[in-house]
Protein backbone atom coordinates (compact mmCIF):
# COMPACT_ATOMS: atom_id res chain seq x y z
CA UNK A 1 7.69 16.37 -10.05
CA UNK A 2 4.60 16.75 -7.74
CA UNK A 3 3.84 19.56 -6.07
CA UNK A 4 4.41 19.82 -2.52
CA UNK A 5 0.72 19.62 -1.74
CA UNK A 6 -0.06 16.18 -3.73
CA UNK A 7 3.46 15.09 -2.02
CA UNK A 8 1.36 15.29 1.43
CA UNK A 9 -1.98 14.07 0.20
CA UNK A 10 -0.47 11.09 -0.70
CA UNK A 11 1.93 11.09 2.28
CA UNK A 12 -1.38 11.45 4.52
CA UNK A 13 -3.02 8.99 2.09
CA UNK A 14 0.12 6.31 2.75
CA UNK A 15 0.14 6.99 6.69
CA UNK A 16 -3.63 6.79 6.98
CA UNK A 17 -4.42 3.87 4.78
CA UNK A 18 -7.62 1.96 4.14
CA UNK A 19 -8.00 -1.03 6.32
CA UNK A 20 -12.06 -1.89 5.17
CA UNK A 21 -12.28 -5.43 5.37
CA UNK A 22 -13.28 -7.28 1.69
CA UNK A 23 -14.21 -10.39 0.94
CA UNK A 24 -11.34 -13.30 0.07
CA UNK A 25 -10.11 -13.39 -3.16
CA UNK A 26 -11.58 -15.64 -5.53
CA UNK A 27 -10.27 -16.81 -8.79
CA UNK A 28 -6.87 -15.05 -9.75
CA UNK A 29 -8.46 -11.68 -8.32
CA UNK A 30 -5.15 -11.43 -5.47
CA UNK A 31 -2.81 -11.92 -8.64
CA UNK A 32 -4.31 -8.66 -9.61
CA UNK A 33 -3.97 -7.22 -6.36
CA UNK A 34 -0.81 -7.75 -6.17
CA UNK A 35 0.39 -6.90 -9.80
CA UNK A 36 -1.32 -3.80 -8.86
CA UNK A 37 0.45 -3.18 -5.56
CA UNK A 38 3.84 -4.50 -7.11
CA UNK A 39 3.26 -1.57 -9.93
CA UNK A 40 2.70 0.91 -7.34
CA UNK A 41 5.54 0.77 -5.13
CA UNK A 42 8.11 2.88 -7.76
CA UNK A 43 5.88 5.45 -8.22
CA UNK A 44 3.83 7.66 -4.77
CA UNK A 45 0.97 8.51 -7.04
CA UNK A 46 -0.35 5.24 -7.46
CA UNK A 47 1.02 3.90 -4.25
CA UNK A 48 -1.50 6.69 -2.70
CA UNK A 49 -4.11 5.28 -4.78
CA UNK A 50 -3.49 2.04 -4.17
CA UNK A 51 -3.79 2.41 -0.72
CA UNK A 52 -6.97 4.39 -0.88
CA UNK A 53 -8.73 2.34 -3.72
CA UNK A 54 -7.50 -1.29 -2.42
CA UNK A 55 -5.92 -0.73 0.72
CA UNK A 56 -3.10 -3.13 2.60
CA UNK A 57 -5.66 -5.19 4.53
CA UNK A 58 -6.75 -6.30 1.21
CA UNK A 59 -2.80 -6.55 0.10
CA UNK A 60 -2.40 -8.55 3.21
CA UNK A 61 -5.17 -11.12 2.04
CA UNK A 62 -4.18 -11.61 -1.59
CA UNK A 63 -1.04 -12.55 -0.36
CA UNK A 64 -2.18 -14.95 2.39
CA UNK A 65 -4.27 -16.30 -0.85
CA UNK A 66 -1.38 -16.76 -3.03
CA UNK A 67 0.94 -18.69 -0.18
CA UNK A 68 -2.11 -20.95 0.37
CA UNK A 69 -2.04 -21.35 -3.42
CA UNK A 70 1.64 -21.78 -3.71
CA UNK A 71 1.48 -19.09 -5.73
CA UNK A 72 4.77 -17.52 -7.13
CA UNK A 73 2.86 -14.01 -7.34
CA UNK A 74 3.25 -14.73 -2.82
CA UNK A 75 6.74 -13.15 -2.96
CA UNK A 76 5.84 -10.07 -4.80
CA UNK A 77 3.13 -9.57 -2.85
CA UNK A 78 5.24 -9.69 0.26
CA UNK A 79 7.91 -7.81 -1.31
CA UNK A 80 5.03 -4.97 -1.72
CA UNK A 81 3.47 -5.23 1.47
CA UNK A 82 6.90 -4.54 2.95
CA UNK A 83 7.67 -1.84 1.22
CA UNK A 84 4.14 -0.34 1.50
CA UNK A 85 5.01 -0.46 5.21
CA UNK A 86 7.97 1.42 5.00
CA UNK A 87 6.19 3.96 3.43
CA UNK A 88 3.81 4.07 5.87
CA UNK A 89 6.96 4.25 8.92
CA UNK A 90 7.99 7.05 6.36
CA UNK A 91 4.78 9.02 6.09
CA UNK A 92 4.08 8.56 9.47
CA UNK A 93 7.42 10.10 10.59
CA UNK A 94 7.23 12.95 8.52
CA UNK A 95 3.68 13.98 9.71
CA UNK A 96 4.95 13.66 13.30
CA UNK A 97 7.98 15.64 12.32
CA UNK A 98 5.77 18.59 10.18
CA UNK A 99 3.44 18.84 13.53
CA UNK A 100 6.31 19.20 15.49
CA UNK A 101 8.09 21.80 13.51
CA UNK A 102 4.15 23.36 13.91
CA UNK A 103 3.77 23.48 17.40
């Protein structure tokens, strides 16, 4: 079990996000992206990483990419981007709650 330190790195990490815009996808590079993000999502580690080495703006494209495609990757991806939004309602809500209990 993480420490409670990583625990709010990655919390911070999830809440904060990456939103740097990329450039589209080409090829199969969004099945990647969202293997990658579907991988993440059981496990905060790598959903912190994800969100700091990929980040859900580029999440949001590969799965744009794989509807246009007709992709059957599209409803992991979306599955993924949901839940990386939860965690991000989650994260946010507990840094709002650990500054209140501060001030």
């Amino acid at each position: 079990m993480p420490d409670e330190a990583t625990v709010k790195r990655a919390l911070r990490s999830l809440a904060g996000g990456r939103e740097e815009p990329s450039p589209d996808d080409a090829g199969g590079e969004y099945r990647e992206t969202i293997e990658r993000a579907d991988a993440a999502v059981d496990d905060l580690d790598a959903a912190a990483a994800f969100v700091e080495e990929v980040g859900l703006a580029e999440l949001e494209r590969a799965v744009a990419r794989a509807e246009t495609d007709l992709s059957a990757t599209a409803s992991d991806g979306r599955a993924a981007l949901s839940a990386f939004r939860e965690f991000r309602e989650v994260a946010h809500s507990a840094l709002d709650r650990e500054q209140s209990e501060r001030a």
